[in-house]
Every structure is written in structure tokens, then in C-alpha cells.
N, C-alpha and C. Protein backbone atom coordinates (compact mmCIF):
# COMPACT_ATOMS: atom_id res chain seq x y z
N UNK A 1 144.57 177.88 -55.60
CA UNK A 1 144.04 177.64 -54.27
C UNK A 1 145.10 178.12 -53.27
N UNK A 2 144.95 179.36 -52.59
CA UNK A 2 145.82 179.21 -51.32
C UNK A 2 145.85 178.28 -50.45
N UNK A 3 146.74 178.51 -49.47
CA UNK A 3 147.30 177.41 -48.22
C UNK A 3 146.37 177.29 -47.24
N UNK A 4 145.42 178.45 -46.92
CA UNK A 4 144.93 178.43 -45.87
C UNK A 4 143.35 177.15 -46.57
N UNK A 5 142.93 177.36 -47.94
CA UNK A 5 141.92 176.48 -47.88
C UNK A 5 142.51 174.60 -48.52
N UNK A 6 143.52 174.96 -49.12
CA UNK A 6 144.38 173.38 -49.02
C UNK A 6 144.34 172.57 -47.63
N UNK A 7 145.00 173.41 -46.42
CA UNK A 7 144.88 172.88 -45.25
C UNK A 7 143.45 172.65 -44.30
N UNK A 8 142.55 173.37 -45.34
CA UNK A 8 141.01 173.14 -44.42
C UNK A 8 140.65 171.84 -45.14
N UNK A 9 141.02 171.47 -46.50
CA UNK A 9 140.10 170.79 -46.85
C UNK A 9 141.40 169.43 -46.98
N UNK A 10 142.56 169.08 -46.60
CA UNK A 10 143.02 168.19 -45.82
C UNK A 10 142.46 167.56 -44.56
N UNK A 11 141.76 168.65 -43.95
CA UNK A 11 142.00 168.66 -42.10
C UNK A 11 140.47 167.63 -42.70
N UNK A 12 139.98 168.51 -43.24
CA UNK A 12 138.16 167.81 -43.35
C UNK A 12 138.22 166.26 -44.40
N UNK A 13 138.52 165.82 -44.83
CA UNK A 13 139.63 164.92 -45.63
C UNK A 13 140.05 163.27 -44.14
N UNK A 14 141.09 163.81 -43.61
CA UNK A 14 141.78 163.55 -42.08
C UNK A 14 140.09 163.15 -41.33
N UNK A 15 139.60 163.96 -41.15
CA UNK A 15 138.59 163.80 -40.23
C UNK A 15 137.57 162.95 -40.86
N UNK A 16 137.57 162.67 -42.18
CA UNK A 16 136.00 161.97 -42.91
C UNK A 16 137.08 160.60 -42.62
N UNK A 17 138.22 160.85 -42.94
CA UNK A 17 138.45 158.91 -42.93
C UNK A 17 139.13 158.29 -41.59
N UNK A 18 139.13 159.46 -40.18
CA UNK A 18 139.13 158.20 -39.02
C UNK A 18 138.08 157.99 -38.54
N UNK A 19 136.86 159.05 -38.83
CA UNK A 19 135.73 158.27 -38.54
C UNK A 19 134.75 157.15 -39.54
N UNK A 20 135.27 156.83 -40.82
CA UNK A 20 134.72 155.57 -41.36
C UNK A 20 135.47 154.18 -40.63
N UNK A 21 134.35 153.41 -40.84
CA UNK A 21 135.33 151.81 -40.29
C UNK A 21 135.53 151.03 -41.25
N UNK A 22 136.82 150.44 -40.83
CA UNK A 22 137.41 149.27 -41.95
C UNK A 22 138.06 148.54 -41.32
N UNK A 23 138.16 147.70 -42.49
CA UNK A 23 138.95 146.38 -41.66
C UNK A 23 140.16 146.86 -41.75
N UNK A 24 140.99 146.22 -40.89
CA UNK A 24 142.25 146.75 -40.58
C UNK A 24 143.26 145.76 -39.43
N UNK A 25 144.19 146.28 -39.08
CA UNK A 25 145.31 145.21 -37.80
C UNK A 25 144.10 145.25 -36.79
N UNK A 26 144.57 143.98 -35.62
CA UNK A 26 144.28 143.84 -34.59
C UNK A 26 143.82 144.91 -33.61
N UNK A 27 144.96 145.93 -33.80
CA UNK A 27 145.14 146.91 -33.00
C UNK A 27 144.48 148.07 -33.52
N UNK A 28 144.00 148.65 -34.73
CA UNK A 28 143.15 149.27 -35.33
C UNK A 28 141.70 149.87 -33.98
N UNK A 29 141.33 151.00 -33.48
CA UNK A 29 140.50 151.32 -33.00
C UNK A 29 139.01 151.42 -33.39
N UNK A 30 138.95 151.70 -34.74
CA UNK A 30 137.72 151.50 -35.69
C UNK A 30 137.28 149.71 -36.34
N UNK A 31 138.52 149.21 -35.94
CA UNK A 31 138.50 147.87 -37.03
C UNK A 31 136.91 147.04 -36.87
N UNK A 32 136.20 146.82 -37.60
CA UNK A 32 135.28 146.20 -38.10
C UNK A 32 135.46 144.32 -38.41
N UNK A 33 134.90 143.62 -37.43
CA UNK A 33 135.40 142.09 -37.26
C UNK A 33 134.06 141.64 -36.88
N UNK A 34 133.79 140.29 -37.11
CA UNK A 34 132.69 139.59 -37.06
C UNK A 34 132.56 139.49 -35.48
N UNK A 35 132.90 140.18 -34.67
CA UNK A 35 132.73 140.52 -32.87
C UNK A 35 131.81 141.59 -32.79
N UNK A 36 131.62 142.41 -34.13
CA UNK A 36 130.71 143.15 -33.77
C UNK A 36 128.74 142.75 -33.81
N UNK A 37 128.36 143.35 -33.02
CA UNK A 37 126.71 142.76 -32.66
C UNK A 37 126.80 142.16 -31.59
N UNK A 38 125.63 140.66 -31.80
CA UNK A 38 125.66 140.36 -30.38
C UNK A 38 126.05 138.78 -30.32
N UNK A 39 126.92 138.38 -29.58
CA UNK A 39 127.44 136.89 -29.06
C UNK A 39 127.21 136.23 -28.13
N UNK A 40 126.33 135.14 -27.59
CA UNK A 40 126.31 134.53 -26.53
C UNK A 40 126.59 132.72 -26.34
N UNK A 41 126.36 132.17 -25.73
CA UNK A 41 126.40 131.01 -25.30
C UNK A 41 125.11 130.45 -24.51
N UNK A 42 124.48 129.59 -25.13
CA UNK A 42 122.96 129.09 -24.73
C UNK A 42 123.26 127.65 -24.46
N UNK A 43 122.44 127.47 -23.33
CA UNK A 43 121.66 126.08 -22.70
C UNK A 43 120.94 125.97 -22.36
N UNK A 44 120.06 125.57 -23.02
CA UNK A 44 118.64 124.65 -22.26
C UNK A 44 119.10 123.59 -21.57
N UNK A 45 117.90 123.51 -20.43
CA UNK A 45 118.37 122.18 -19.81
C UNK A 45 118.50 121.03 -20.82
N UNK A 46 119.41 119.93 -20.11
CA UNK A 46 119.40 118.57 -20.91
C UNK A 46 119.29 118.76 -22.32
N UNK A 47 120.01 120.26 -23.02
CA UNK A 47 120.52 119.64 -24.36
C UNK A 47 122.07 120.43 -24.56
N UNK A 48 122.30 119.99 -25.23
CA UNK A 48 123.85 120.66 -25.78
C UNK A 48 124.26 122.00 -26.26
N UNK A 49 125.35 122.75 -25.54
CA UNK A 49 125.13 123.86 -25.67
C UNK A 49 125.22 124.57 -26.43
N UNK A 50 124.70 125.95 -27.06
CA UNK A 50 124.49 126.36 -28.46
C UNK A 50 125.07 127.77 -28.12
N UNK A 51 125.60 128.12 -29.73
CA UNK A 51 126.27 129.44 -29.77
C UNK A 51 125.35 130.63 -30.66
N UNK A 52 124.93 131.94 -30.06
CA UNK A 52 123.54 132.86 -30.51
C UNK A 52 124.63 133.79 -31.65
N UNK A 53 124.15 134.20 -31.90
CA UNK A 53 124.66 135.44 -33.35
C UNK A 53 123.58 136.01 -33.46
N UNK A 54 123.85 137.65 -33.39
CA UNK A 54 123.50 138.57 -34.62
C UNK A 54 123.45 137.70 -36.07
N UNK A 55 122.43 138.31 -36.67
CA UNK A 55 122.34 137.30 -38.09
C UNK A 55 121.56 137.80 -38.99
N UNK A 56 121.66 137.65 -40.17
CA UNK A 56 120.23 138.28 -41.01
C UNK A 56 119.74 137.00 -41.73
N UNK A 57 118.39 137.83 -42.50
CA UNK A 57 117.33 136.97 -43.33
C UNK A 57 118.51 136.89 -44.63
N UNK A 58 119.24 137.61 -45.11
CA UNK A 58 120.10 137.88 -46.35
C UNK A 58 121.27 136.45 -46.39
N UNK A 59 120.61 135.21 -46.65
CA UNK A 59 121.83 134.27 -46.59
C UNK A 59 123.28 134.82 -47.46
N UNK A 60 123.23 136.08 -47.96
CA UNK A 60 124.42 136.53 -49.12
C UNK A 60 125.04 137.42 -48.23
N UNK A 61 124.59 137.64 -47.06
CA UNK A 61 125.39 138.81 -45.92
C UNK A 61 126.55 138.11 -45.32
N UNK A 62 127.76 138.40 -45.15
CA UNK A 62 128.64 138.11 -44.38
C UNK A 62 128.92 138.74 -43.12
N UNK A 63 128.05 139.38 -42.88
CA UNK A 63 128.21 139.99 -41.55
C UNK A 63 127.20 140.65 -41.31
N UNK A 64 126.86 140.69 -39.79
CA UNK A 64 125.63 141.24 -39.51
C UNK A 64 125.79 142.91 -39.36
N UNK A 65 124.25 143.27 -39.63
CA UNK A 65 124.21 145.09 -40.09
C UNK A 65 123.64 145.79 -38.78
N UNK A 66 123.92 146.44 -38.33
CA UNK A 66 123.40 147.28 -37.27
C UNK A 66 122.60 148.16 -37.90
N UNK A 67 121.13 148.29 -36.95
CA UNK A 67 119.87 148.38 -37.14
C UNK A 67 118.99 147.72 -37.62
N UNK A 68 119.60 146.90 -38.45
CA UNK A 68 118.49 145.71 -38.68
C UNK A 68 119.10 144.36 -38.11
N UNK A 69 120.10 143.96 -37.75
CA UNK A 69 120.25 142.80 -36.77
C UNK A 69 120.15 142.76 -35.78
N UNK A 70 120.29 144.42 -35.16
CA UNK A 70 120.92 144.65 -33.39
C UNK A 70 120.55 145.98 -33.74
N UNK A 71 120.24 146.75 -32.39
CA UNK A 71 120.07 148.02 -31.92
C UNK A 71 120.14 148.39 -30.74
N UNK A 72 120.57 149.72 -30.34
CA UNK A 72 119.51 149.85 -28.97
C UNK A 72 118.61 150.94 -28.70
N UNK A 73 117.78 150.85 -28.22
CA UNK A 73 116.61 152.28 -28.28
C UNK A 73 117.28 153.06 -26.66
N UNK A 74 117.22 154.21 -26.71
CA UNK A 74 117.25 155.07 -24.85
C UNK A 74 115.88 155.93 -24.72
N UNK A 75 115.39 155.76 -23.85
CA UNK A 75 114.01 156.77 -23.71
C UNK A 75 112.95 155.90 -23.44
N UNK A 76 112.10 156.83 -23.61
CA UNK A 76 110.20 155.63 -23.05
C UNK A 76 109.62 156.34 -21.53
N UNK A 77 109.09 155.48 -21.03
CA UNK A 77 108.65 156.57 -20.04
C UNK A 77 109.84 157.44 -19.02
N UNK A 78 110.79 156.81 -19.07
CA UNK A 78 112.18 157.40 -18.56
C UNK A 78 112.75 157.71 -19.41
N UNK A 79 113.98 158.95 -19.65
CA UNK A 79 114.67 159.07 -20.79
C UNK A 79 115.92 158.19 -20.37
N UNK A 80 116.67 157.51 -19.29
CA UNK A 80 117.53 156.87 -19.11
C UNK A 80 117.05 155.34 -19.14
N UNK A 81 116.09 154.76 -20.24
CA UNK A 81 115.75 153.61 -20.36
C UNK A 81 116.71 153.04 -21.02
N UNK A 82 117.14 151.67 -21.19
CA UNK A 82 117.81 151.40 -22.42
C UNK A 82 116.99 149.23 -22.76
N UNK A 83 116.78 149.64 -23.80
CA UNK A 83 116.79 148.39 -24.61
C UNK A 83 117.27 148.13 -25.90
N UNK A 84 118.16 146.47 -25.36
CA UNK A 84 119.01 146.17 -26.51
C UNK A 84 117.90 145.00 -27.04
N UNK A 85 118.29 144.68 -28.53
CA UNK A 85 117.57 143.98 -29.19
C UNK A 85 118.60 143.20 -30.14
N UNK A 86 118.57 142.09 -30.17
CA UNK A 86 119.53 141.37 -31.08
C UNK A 86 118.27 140.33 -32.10
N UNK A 87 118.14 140.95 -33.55
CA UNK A 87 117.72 139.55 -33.97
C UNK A 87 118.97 138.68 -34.65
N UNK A 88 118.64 136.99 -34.20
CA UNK A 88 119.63 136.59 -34.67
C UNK A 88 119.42 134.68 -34.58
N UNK A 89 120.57 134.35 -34.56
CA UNK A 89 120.13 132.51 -34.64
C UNK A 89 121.18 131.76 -33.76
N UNK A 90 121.25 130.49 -33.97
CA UNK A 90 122.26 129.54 -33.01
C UNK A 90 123.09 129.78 -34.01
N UNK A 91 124.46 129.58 -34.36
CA UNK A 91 125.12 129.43 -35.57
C UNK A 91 125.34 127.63 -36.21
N UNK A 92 124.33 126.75 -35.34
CA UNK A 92 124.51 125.28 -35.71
C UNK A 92 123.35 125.29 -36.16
N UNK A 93 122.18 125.92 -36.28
CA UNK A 93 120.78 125.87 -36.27
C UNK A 93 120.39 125.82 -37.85
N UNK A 94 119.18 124.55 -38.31
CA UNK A 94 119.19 124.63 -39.44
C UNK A 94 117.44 125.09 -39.32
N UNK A 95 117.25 125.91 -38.68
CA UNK A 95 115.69 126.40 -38.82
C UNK A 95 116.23 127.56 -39.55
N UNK A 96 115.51 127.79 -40.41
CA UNK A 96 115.57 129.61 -40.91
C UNK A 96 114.90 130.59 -40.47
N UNK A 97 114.52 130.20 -39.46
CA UNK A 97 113.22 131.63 -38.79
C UNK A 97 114.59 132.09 -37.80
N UNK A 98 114.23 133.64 -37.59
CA UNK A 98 115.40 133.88 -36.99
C UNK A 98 114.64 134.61 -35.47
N UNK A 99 115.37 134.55 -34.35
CA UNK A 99 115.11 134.57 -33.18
C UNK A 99 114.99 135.75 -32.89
N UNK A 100 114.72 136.25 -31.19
CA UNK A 100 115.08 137.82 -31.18
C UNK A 100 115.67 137.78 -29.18
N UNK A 101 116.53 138.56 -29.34
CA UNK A 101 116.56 138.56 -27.62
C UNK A 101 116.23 139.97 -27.20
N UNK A 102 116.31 140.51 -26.11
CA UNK A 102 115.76 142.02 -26.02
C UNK A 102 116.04 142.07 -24.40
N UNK A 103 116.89 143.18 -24.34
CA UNK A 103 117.42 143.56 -22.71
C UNK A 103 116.55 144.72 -22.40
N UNK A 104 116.03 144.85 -21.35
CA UNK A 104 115.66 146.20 -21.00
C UNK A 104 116.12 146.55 -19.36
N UNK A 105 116.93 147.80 -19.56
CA UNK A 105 117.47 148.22 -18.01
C UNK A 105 116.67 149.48 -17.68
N UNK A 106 116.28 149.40 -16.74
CA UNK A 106 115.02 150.83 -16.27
C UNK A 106 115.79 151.73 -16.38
N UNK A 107 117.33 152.16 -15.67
CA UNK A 107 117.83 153.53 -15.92
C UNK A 107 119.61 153.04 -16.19
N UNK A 108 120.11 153.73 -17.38
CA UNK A 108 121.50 153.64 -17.43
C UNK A 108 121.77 155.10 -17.94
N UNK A 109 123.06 155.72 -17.28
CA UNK A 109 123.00 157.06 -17.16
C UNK A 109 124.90 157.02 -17.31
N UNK A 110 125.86 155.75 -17.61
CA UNK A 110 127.20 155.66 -17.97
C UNK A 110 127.24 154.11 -18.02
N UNK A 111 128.47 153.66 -17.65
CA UNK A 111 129.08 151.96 -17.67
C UNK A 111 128.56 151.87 -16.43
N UNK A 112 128.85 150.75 -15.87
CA UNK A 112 127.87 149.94 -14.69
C UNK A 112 127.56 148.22 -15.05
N UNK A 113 127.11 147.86 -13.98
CA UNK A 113 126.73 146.12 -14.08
C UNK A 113 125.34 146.87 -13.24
N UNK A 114 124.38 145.98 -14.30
CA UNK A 114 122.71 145.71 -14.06
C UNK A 114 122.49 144.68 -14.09
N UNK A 115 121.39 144.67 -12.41
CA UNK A 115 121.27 143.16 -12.42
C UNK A 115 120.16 142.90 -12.94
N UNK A 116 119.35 141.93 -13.72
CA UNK A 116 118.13 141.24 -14.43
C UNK A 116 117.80 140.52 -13.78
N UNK A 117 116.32 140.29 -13.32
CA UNK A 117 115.11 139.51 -13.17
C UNK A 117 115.06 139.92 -11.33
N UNK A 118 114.98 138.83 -10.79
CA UNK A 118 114.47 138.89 -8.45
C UNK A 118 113.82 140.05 -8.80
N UNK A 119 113.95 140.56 -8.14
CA UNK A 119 112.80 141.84 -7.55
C UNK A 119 113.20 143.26 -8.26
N UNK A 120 113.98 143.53 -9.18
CA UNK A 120 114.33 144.41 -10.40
C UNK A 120 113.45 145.14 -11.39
N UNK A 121 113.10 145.71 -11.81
CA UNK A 121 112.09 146.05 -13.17
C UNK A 121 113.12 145.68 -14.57
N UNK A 122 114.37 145.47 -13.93
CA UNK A 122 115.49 145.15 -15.22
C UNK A 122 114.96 143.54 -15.72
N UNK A 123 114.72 143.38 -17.39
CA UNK A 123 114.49 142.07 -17.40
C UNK A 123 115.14 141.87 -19.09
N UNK A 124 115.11 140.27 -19.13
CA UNK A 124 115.67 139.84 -20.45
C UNK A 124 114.41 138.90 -21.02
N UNK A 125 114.41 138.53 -22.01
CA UNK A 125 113.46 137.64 -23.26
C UNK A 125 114.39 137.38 -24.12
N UNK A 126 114.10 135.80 -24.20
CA UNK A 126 114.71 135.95 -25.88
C UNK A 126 113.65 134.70 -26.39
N UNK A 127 113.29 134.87 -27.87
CA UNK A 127 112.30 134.18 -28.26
C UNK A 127 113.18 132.86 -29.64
N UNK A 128 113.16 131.45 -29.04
CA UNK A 128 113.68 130.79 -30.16
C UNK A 128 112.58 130.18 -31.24
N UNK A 129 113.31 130.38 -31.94
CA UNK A 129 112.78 129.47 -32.94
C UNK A 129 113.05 127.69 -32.73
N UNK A 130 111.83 127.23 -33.17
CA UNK A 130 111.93 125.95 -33.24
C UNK A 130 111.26 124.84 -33.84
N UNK A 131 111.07 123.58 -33.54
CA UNK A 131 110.68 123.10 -35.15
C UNK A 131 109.18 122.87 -35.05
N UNK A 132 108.60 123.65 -33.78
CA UNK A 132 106.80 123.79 -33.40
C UNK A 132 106.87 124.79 -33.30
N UNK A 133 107.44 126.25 -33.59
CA UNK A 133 106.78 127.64 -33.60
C UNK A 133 107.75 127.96 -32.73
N UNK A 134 107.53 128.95 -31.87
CA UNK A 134 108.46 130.03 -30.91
C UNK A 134 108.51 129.60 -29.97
N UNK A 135 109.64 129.17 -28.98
CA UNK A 135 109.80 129.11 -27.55
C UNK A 135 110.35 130.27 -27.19
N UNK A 136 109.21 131.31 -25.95
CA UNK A 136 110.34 132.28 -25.28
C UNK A 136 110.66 131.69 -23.95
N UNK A 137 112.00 132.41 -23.53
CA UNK A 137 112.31 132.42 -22.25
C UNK A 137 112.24 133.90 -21.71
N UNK A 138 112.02 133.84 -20.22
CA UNK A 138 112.03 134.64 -19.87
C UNK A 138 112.59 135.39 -18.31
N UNK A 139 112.88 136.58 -17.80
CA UNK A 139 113.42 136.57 -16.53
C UNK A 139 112.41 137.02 -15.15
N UNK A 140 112.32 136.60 -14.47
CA UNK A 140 111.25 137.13 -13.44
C UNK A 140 112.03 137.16 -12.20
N UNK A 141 111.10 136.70 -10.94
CA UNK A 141 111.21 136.89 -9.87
C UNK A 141 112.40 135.36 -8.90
N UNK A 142 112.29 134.31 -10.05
CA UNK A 142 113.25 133.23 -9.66
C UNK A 142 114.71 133.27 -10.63
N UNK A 143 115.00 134.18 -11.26
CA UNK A 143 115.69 134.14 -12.54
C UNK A 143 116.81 135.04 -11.83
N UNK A 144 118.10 135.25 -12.26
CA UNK A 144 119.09 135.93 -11.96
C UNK A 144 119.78 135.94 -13.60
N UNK A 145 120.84 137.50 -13.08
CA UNK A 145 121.40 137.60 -14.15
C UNK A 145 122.09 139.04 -14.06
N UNK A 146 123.01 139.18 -15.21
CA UNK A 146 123.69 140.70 -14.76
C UNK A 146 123.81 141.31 -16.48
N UNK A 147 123.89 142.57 -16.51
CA UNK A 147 124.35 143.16 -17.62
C UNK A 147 125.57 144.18 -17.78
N UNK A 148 126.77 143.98 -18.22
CA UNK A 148 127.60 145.20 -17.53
C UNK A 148 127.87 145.83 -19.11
N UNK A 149 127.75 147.23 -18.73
CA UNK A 149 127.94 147.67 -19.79
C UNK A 149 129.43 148.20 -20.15
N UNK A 150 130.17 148.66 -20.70
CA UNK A 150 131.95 148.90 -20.78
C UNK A 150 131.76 150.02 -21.21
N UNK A 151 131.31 150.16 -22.59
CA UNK A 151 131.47 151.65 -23.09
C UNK A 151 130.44 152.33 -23.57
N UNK A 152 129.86 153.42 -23.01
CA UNK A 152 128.27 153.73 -23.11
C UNK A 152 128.96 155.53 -23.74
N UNK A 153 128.89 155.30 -25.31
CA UNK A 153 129.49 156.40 -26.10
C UNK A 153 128.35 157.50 -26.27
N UNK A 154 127.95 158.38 -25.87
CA UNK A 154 126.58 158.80 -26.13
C UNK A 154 127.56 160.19 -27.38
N UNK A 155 128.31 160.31 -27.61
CA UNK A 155 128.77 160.97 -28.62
C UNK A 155 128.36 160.84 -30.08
N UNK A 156 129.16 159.20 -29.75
CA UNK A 156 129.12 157.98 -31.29
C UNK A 156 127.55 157.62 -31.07
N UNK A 157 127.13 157.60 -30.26
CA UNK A 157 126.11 156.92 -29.72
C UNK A 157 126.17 155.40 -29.77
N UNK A 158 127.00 154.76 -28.89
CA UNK A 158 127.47 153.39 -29.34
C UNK A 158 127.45 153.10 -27.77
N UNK A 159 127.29 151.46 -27.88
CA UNK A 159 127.25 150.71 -26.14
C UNK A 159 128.06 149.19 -26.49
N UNK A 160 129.05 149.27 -25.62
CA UNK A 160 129.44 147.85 -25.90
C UNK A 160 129.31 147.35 -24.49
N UNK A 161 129.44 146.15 -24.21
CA UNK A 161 129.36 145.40 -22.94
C UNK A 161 129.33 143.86 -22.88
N UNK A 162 128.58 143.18 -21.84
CA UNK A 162 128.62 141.66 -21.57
C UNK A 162 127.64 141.60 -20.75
N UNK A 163 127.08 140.13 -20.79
CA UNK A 163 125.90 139.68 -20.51
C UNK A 163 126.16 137.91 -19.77
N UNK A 164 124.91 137.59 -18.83
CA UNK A 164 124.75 136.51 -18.88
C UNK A 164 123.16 136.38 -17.79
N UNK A 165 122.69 135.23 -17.78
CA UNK A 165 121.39 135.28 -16.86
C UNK A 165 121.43 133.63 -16.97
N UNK A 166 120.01 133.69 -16.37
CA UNK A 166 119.57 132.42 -16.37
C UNK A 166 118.22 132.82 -16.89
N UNK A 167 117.16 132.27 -17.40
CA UNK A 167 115.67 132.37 -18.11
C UNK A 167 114.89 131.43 -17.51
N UNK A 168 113.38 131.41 -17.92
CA UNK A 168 113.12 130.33 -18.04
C UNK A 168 111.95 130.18 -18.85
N UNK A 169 110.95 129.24 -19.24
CA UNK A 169 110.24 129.30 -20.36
C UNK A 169 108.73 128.60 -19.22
N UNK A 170 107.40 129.24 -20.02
CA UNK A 170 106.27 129.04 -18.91
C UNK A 170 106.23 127.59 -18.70
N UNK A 171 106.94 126.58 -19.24
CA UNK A 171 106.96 125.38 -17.98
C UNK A 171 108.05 125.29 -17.33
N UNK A 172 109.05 126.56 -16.69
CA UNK A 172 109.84 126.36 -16.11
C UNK A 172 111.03 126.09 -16.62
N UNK A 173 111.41 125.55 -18.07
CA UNK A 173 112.28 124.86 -17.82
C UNK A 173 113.51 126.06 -18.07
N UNK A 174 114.89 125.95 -17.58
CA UNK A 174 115.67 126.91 -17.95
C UNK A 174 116.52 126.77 -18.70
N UNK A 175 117.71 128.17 -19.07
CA UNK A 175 117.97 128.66 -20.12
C UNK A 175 118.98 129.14 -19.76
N UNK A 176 120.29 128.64 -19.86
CA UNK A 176 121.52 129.57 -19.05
C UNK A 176 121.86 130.63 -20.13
N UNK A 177 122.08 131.27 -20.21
CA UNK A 177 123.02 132.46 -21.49
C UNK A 177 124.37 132.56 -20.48
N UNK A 178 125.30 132.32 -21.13
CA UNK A 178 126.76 132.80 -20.22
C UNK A 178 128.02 133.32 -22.00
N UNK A 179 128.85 134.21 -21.40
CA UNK A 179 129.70 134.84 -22.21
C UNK A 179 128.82 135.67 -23.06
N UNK A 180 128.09 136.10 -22.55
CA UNK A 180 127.28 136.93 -24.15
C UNK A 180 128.52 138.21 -24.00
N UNK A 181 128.65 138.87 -25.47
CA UNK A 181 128.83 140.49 -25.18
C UNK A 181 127.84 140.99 -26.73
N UNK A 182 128.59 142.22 -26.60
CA UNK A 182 128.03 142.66 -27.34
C UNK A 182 128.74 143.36 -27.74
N UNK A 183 129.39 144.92 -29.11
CA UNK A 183 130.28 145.20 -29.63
C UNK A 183 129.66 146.21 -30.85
N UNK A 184 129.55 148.02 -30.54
CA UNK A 184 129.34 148.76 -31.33
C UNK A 184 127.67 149.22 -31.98
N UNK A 185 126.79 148.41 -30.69
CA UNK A 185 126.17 148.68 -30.95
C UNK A 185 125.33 150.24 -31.02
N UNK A 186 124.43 150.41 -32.09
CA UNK A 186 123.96 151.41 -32.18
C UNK A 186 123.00 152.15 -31.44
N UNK A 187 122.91 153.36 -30.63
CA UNK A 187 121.33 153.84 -30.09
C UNK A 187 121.42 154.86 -30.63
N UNK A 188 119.74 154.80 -30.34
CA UNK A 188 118.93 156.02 -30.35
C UNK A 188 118.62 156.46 -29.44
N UNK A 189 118.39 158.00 -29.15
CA UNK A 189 117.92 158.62 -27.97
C UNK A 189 116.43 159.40 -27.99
């Protein structure tokens, strides 16, 4: 083998393993940690507050899988649409049906803060499980809330960011989400 194809197939070698992810230090740029998907903080009124996860049906998974826990789609009648989708659970929750939340921002075109629900077409849902069937909440015209996005990779095709709103469910009652983020998630365009 000459030098010149030793050094091609190093270089290609180099390049297949900084783009796989692994676990690794703190400081690791690829590192792979249970931060990735989606994280929030839930309250319903008058009960105690609950922590959301990315999650699967696979009780043998230790970590949640992108595309089937979390995604995000870009396109639809705009091509700068974006909706995120997290299925997932409380992490105290002993129901096994698993939930779903779902962001949709009318146009994202880099990073930015979007605001959800007042007079916006930007809105949030998330549907719980519970021990009578599905409660959703939802964002409208009395509801507030923001979405900021941090890193909108259209290379990797990856979006990380943070979240929070308020909801509410058709008798009103509400639904704070605060600290959500989110971390590597996947789109499609």
C-alpha cells in the first residue's frame, strides 16, 4: 500500500469516529448522557409537581431513542415549519400508557425565542395519561409561553433549546411546564 492511500484511509477512519457518539468526559462535544431528548417540569393546579421524560414502551431501554421517543419534523404548508414531538412519561408515574407533547412554531429559519399561545399561530399540547383515559392540555388565546431554540444544526440536522408555557385543559384548569429543554434532537426536512 503506498502513503498516499494509508493517509486517505486514516483521514476517512479520523472522520467515521468524531462523528459517532459515545459516552465520554464532561467536556466531550459528542458525549451522549441521559440530557439528551426532552426534560420538563409539570404542574397542574393543586397537585404536586411532576418531572416529564422522553421515555419508551421498552421497560429494558436505558435511555431514550431518537425517532421513536422525540423528533422534529420542518416543512408542511411552510417549509420553515417546525414541530417537536416528545413521547414520554412523569418519571414518578406508575401508569404505563405513555404521554405525548408536541410544539409547533409557524416559521423558524435559525436560534430565536418563540412565543406560544395569545394571538400567535405558535402553539403547544401535551396529552397525559391518567387513571380515566387522556387528559390534554392545551395553548390558546389566554395561555402564554416561550420556546427558545440554542442550536438549530441544519447540517447534523439537530435542534437543541428550552421551553416553558402555561396550558390549560377544556375545563380550564392549568398546567405550568417550566425548565423544559431539550438536547440533540433529530429533524427532518
Amino acid at each position: 500500500m503506498n502513503i498516499k492511500n494509508y493517509f486517505t484511509i486514516l483521514l476517512v477512519v479520523l472522520i467515521i469516529s468524531c462523528n459517532k457518539k459515545e459516552i465520554g468526559s464532561p467536556n466531550s462535544p459528542n458525549i451522549v448522557t441521559s440530557d439528551d431528548g426532552f426534560k420538563a417540569s409539570f404542574k397542574v393546579h393543586g397537585e404536586k409537581p411532576k418531572i416529564w421524560t422522553s421515555a419508551s414502551n421498552n421497560a429494558n431501554q436505558s435511555k431514550p431513542t431518537a425517532g421513536i421517543d422525540y423528533f422534529a419534523l420542518r416543512g408542511g404548508i411552510n417549509p420553515s415549519e417546525l414541530t417537536l414531538m416528545s413521547f414520554g412519561r412523569f418519571t414518578d408515574d406508575t401508569i404505563d400508557f405513555i404521554g405525548r407533547l408536541t410544539i409547533f412554531i409557524s416559521s423558524v429559519k435559525d436560534t430565536g425565542t418563540f412565543f406560544i399561545g395569545g394571538t400567535t399561530i405558535n402553539n403547544a399540547n401535551i396529552s397525559i395519561p391518567t387513571q380515566n383515559g387522556i387528559e390534554s392540555f392545551n395553548s390558546g388565546e389566554m395561555t402564554t409561553g416561550s420556546l427558545t431554540i440554542t442550536k438549530y444544526d441544519t447540517i447534523n440536522n439537530l435542534i437543541d433549546g428550552t421551553f416553558g408555557f402555561l396550558l390549560t385543559n377544556r375545563l380550564g384548569t392549568p398546567l405550568s411546564i417550566s425548565n423544559g429543554s431539550f438536547m440533540d434532537i433529530p429533524f427532518k426536512q
